[in-house]
N, C-alpha and C. Protein backbone atom coordinates (compact mmCIF):
# COMPACT_ATOMS: atom_id res chain seq x y z
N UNK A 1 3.70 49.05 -25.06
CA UNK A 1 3.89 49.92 -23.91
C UNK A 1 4.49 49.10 -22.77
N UNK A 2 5.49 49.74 -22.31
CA UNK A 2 6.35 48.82 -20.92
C UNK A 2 5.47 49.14 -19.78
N UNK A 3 5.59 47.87 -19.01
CA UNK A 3 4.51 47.77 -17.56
C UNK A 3 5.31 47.62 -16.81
N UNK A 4 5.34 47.88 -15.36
CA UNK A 4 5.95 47.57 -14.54
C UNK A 4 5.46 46.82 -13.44
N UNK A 5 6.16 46.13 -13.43
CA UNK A 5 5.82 44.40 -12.51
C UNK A 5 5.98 44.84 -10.91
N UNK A 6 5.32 44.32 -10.25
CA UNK A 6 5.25 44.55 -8.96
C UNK A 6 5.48 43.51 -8.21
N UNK A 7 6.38 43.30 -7.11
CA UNK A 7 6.39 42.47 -6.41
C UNK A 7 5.02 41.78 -5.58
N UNK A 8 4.54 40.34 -5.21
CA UNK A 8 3.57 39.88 -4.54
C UNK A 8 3.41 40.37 -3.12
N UNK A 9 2.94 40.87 -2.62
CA UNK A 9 2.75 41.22 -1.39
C UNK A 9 1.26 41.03 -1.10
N UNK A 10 1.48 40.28 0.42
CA UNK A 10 0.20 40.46 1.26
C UNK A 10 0.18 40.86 2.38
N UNK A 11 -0.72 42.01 3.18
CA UNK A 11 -0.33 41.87 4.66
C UNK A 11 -0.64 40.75 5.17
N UNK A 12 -1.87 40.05 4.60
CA UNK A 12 -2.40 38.75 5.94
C UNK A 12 -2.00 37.55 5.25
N UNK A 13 -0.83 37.38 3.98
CA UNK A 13 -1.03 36.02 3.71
C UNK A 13 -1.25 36.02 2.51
N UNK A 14 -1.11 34.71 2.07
CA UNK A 14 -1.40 34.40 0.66
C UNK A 14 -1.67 32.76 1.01
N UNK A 15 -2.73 32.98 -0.42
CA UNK A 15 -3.89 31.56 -0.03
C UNK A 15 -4.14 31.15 -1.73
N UNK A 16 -4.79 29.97 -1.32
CA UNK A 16 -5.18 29.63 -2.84
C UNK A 16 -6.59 29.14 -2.25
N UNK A 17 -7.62 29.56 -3.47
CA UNK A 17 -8.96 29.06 -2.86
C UNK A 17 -9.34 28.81 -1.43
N UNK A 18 -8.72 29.71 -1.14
CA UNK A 18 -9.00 30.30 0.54
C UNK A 18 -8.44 28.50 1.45
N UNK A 19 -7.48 28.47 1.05
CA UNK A 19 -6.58 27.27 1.40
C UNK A 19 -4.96 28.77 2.09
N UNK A 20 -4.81 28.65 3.15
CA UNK A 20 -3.66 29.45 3.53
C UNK A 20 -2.46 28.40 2.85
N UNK A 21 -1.46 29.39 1.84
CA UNK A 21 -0.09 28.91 1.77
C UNK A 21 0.72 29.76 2.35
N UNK A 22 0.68 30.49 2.80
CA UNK A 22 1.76 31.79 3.39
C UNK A 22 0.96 32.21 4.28
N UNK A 23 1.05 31.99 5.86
CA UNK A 23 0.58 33.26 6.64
C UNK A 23 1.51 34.39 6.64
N UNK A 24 0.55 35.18 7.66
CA UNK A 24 0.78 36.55 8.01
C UNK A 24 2.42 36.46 9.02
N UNK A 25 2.58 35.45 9.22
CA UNK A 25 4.02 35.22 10.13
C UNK A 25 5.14 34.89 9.11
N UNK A 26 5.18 34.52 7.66
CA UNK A 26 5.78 33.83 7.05
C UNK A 26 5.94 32.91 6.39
N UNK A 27 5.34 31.38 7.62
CA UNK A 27 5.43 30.23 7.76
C UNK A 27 4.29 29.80 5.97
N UNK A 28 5.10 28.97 5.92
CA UNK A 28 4.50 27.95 4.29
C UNK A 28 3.79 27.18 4.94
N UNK A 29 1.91 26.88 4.75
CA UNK A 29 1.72 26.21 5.40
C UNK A 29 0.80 25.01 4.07
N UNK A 30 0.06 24.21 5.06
CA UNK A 30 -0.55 23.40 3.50
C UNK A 30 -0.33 23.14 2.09
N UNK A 31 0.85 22.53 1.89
CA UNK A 31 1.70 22.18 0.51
C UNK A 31 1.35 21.06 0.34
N UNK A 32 1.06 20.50 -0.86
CA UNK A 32 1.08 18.93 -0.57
C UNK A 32 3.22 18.61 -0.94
N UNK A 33 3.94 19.73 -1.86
CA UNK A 33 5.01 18.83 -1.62
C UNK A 33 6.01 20.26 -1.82
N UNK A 34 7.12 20.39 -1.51
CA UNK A 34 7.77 21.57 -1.19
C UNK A 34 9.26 21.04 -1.94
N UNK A 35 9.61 22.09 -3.16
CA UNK A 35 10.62 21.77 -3.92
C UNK A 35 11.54 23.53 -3.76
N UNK A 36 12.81 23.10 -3.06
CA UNK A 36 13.60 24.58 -2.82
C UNK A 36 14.74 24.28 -4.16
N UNK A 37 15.35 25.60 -4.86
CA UNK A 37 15.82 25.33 -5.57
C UNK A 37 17.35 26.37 -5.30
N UNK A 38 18.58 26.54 -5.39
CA UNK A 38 19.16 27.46 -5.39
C UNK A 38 19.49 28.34 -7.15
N UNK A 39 19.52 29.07 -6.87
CA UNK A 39 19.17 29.93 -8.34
C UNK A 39 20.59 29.93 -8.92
N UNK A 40 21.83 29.84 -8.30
CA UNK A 40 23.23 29.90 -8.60
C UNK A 40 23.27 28.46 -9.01
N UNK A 41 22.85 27.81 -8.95
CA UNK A 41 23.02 26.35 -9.31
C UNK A 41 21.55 25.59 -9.80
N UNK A 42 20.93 25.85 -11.34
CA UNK A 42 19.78 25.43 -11.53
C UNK A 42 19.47 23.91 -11.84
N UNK A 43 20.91 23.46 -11.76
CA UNK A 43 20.73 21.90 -12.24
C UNK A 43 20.45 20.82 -11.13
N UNK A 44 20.21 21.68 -9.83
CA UNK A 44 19.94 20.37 -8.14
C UNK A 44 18.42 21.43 -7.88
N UNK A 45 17.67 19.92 -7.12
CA UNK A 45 16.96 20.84 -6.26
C UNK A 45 16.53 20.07 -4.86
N UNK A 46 15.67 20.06 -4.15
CA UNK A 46 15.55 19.01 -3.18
C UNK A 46 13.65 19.47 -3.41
N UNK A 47 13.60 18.18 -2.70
CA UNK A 47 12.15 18.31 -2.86
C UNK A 47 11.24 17.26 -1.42
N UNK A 48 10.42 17.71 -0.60
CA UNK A 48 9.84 17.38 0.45
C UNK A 48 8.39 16.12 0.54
N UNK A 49 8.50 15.29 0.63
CA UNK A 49 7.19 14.61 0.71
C UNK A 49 6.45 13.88 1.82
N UNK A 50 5.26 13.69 1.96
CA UNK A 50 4.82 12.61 2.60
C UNK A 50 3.91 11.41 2.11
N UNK A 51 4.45 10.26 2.33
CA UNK A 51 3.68 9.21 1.86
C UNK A 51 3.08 8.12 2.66
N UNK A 52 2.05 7.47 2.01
CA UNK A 52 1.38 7.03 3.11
C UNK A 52 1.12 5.57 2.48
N UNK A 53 0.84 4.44 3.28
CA UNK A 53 0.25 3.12 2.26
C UNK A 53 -0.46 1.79 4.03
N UNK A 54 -0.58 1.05 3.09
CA UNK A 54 -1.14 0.09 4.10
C UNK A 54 -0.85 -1.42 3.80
N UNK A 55 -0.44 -2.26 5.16
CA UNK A 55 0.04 -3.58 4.71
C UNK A 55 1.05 -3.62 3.58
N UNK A 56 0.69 -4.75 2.74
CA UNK A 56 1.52 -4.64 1.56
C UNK A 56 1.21 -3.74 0.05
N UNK A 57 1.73 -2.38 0.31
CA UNK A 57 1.51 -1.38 -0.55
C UNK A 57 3.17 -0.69 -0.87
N UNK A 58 2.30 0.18 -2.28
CA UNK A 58 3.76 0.56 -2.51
C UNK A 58 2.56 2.15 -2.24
N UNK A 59 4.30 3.18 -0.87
CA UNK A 59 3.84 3.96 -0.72
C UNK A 59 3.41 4.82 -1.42
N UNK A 60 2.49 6.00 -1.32
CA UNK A 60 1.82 7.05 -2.46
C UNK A 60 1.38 8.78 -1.69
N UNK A 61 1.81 9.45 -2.32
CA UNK A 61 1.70 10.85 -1.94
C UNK A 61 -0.28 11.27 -1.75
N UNK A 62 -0.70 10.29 -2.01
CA UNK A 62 -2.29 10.38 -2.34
C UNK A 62 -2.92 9.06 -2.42
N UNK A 63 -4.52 9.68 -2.39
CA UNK A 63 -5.60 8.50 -2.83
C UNK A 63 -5.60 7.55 -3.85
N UNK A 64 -4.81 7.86 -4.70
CA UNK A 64 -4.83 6.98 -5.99
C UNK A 64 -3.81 6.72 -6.67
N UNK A 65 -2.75 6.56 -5.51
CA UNK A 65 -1.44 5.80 -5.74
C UNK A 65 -0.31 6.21 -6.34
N UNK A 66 -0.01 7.87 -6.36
CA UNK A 66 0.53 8.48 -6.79
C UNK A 66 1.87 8.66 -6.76
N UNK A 67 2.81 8.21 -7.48
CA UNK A 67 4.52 7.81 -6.71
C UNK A 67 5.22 9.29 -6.93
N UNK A 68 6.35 9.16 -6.51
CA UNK A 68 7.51 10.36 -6.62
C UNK A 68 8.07 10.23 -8.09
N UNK A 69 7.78 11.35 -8.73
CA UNK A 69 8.64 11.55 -10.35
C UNK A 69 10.24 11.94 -9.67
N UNK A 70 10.97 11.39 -10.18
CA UNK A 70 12.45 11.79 -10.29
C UNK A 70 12.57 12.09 -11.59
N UNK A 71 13.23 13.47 -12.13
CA UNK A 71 13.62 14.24 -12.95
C UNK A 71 14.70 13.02 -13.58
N UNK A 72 14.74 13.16 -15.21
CA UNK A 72 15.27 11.98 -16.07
C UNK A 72 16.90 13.07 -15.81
N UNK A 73 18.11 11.91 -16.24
CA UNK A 73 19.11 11.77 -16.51
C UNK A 73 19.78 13.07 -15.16
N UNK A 74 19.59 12.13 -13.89
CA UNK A 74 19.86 12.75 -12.48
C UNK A 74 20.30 11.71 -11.53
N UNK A 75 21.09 12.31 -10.79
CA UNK A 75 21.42 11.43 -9.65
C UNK A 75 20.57 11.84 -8.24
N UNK A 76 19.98 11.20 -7.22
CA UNK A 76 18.64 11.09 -6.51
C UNK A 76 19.63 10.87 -5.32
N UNK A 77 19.50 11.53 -4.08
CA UNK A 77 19.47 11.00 -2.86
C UNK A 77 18.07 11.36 -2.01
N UNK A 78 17.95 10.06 -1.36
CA UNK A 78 16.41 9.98 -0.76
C UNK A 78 16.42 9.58 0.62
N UNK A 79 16.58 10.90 1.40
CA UNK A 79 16.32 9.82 3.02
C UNK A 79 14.85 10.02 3.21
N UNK A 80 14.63 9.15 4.27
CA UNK A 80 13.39 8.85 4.46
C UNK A 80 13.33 7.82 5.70
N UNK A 81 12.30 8.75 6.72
CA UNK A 81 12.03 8.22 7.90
C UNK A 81 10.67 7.68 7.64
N UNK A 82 10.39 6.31 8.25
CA UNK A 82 9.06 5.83 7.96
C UNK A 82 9.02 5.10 9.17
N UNK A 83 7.39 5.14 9.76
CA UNK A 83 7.19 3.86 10.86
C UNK A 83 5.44 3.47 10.29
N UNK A 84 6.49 2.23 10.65
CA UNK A 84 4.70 1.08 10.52
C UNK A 84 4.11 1.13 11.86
N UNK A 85 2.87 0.81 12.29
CA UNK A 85 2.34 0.72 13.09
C UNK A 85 0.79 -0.44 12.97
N UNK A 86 0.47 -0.76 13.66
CA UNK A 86 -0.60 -1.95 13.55
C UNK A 86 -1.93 -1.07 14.31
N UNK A 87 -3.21 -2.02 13.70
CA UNK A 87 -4.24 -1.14 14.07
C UNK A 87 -4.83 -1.18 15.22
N UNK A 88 -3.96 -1.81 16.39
CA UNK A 88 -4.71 -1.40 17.86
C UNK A 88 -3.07 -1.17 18.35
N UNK A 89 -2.19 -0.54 17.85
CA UNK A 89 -0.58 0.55 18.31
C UNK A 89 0.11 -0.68 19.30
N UNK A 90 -0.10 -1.80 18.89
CA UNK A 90 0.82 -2.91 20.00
C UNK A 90 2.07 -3.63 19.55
N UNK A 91 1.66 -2.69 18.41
CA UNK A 91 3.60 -3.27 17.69
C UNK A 91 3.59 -2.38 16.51
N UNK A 92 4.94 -2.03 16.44
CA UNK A 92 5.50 -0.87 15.31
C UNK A 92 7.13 -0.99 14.87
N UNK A 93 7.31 -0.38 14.15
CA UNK A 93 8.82 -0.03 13.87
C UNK A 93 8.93 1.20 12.80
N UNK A 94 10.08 1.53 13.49
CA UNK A 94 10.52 2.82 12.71
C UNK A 94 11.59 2.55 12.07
N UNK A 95 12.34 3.46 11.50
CA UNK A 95 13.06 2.84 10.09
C UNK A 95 13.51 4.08 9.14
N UNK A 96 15.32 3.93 9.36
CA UNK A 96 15.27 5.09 8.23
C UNK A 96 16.46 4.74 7.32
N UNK A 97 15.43 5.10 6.48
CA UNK A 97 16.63 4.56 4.89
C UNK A 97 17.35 5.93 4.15
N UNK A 98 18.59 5.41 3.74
CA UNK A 98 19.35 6.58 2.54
C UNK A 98 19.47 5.69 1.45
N UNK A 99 18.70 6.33 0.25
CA UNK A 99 19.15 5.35 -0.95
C UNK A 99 19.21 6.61 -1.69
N UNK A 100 20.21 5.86 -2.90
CA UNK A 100 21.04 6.69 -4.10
C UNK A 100 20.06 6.19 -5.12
N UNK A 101 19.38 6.97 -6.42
CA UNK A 101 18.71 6.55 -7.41
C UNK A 101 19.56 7.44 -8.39
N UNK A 102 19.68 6.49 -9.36
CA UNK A 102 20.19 6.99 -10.54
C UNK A 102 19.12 7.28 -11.88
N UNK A 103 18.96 8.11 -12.57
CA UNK A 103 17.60 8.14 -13.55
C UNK A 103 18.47 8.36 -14.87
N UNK A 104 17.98 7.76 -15.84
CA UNK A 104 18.78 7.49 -16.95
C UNK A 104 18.55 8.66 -18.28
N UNK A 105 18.39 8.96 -19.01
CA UNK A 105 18.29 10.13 -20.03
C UNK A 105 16.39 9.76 -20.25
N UNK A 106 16.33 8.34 -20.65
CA UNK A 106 14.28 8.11 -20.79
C UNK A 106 13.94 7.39 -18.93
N UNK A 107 14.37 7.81 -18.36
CA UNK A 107 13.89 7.51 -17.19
C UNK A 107 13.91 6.23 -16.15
N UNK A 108 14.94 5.51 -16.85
CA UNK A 108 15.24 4.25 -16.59
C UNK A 108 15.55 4.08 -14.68
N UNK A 109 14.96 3.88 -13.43
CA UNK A 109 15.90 3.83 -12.72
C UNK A 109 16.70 3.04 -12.21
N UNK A 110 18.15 3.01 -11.37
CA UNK A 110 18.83 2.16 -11.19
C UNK A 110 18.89 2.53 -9.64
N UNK A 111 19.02 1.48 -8.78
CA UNK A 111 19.66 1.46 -7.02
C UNK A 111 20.58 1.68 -7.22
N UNK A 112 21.54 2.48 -6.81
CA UNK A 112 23.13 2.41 -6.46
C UNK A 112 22.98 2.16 -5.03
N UNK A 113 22.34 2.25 -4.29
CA UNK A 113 22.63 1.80 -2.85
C UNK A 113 21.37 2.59 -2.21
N UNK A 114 21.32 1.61 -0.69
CA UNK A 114 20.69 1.59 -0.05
C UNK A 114 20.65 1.22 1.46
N UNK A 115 20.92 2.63 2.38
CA UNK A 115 21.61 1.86 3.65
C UNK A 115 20.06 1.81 4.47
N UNK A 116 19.91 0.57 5.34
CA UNK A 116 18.49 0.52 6.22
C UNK A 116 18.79 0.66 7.43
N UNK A 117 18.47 1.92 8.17
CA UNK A 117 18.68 1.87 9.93
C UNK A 117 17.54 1.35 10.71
N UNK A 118 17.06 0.05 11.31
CA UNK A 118 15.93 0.36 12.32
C UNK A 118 16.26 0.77 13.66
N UNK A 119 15.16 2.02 13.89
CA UNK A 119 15.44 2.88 14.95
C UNK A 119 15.34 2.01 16.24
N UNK A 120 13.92 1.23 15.88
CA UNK A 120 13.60 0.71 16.67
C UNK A 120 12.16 -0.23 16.24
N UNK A 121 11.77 -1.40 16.95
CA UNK A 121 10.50 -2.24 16.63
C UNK A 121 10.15 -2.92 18.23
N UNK A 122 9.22 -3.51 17.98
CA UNK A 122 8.29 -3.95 18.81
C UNK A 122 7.36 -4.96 17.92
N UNK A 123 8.23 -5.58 17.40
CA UNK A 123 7.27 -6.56 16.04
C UNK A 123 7.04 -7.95 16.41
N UNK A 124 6.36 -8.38 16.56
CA UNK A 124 5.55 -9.64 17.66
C UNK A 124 6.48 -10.77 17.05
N UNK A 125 7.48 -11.73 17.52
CA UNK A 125 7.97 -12.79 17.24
C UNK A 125 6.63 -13.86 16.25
N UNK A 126 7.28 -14.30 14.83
CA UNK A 126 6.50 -14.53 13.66
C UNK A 126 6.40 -13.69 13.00
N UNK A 127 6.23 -12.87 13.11
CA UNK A 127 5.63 -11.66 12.19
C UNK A 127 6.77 -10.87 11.29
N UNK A 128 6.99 -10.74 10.19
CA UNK A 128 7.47 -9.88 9.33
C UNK A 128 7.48 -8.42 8.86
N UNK A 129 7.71 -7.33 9.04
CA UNK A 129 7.41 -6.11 8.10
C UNK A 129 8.47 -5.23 7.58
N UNK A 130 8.68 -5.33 6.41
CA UNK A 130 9.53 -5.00 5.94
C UNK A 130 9.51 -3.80 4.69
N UNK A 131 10.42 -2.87 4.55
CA UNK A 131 10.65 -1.86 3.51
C UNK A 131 12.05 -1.79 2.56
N UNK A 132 11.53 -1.59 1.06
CA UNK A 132 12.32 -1.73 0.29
C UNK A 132 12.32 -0.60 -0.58
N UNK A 133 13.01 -0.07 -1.55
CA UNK A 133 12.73 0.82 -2.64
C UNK A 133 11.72 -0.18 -3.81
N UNK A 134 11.06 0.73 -4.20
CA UNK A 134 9.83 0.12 -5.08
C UNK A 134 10.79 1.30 -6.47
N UNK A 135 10.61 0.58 -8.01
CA UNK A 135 11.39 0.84 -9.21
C UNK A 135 10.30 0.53 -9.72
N UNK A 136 9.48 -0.45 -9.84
CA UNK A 136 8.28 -0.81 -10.89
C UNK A 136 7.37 -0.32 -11.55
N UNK A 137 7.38 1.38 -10.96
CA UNK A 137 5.84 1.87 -11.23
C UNK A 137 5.93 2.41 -12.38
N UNK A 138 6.87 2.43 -13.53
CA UNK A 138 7.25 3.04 -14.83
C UNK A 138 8.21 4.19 -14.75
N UNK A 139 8.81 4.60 -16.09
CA UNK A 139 9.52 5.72 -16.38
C UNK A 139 9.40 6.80 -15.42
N UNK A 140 10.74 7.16 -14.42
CA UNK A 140 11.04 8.25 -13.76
C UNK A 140 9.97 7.65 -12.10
N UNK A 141 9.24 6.69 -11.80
CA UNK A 141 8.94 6.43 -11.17
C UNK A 141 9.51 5.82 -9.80
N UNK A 142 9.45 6.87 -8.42
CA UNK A 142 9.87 6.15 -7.20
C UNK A 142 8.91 6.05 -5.94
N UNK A 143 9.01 4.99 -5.31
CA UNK A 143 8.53 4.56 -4.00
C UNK A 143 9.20 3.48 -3.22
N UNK A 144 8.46 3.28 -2.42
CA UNK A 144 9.03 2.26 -1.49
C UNK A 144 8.16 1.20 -1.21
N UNK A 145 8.33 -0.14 -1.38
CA UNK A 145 7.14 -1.22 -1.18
C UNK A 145 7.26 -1.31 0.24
N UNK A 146 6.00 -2.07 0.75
CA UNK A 146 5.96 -2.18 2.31
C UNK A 146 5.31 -3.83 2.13
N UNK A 147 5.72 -4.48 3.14
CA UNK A 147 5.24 -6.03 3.35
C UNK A 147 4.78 -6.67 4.36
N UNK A 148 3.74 -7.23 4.75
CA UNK A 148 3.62 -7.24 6.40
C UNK A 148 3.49 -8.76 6.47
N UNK A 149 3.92 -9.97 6.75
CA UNK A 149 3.72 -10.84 7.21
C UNK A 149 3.35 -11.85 8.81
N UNK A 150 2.55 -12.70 8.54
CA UNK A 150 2.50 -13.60 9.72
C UNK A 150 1.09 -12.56 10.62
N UNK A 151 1.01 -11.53 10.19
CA UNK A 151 -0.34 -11.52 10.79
C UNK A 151 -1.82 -10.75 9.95
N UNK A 152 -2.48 -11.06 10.42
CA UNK A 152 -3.87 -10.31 9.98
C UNK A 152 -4.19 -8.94 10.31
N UNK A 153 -3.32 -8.37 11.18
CA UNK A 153 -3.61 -6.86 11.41
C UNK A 153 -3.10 -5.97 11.18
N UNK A 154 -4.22 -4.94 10.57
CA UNK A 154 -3.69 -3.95 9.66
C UNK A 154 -2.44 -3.09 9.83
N UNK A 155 -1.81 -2.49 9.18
CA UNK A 155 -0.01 -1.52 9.53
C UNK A 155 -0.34 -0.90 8.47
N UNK A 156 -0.44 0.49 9.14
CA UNK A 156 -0.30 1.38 8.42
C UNK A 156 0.93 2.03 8.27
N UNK A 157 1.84 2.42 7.42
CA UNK A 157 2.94 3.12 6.98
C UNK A 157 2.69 4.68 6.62
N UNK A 158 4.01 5.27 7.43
CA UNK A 158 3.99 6.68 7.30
C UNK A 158 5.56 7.01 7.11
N UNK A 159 5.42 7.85 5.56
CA UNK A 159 7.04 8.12 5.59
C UNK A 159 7.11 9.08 5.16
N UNK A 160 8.33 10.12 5.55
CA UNK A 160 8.36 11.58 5.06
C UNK A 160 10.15 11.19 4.46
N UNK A 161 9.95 11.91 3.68
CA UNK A 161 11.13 12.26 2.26
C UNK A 161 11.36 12.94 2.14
N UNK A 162 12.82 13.23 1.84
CA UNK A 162 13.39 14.15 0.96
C UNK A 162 14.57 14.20 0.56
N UNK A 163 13.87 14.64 -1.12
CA UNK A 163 14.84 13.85 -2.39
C UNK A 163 15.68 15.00 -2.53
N UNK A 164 16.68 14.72 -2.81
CA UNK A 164 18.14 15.81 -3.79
C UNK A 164 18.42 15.62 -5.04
N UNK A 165 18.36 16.16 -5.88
CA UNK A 165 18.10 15.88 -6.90
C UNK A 165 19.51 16.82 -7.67
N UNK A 166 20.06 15.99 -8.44
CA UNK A 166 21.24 16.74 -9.20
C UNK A 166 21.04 16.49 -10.47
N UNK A 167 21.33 16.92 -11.64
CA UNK A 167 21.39 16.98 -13.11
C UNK A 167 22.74 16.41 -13.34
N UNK A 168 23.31 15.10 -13.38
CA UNK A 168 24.26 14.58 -14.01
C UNK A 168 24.98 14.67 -15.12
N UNK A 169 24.77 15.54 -16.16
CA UNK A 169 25.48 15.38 -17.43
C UNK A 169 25.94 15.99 -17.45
């Protein structure tokens, strides 16, 4: 027997376990990561993140170190604004990178490039902190390592992303 499907509608919203993802205005709220896709073109999509790490860490979407999957045999563009900051706010830098990732058919990735802008710092003469693309974490795996030298106080890193993602073949 044929059924007929009904579109989702809410007046006040739509939620998951009483977690709001859609208010009553529209607005998408509480995602942990937001992937738009265009339907005329199923082979790109872009996808939204935030990552977080400390000192010398490779950044992670979560508690338990969770990196960015890049979709196998794709070409990746990734900007990404990030600032370090130290744990009494007396020195920081901000920082924004465009890097190209290439992902291979089993997930291999490669840098094709990587441009680094600092916006700006306040980083205490001696002291080091620096950001790189992180490749190490296995198959289809991306992040960014963070490094803090010359001092003992903590820097926390905050970076928001977002990847483009194309289907190469």
């Amino acid at each position: 027997m044929a059924t007929n499907l009904k579109t989702l509608d809410s007046v006040g919203g739509f939620s998951v376990d009483k977690t709001i993802l859609v208010n009553e205005l529209k607005d998408v709220k509480n995602v942990n990561s937001l992937e738009v896709k265009n339907s005329f073109y199923d082979d790109s999509s872009v996808s939204h993140y935030i990552m977080r790490g400390v000192n010398n860490s490779v950044l992670s979407v979560d508690d338990v170190n969770t990196t960015i999957v890049l979709p196998s045999n794709t070409i990746n563009f990734i900007e990404t604004s990030i600032i370090g900051i130290n744990d009494n706010a007396s020195a920081n830098i901000s920082t924004k990178l465009e890097t190209v990732m290439q992902v291979s058919f089993t997930g291999v990735l490669t840098e094709l490039s990587t441009m680094e802008i600092t916006v700006g710092d306040t980083i205490p003469d001696g002291q080091t902190w620096t950001v790189s693309p992180f490749l190490g974490g296995g198959a289809n795996q991306f992040s960014y390592q963070t490094t803090r030298a010359g001092t003992s106080r903590i820097i926390k890193w905050i970076a928001y992303l977002k990847v483009v993602s194309i289907d190469w073949s």
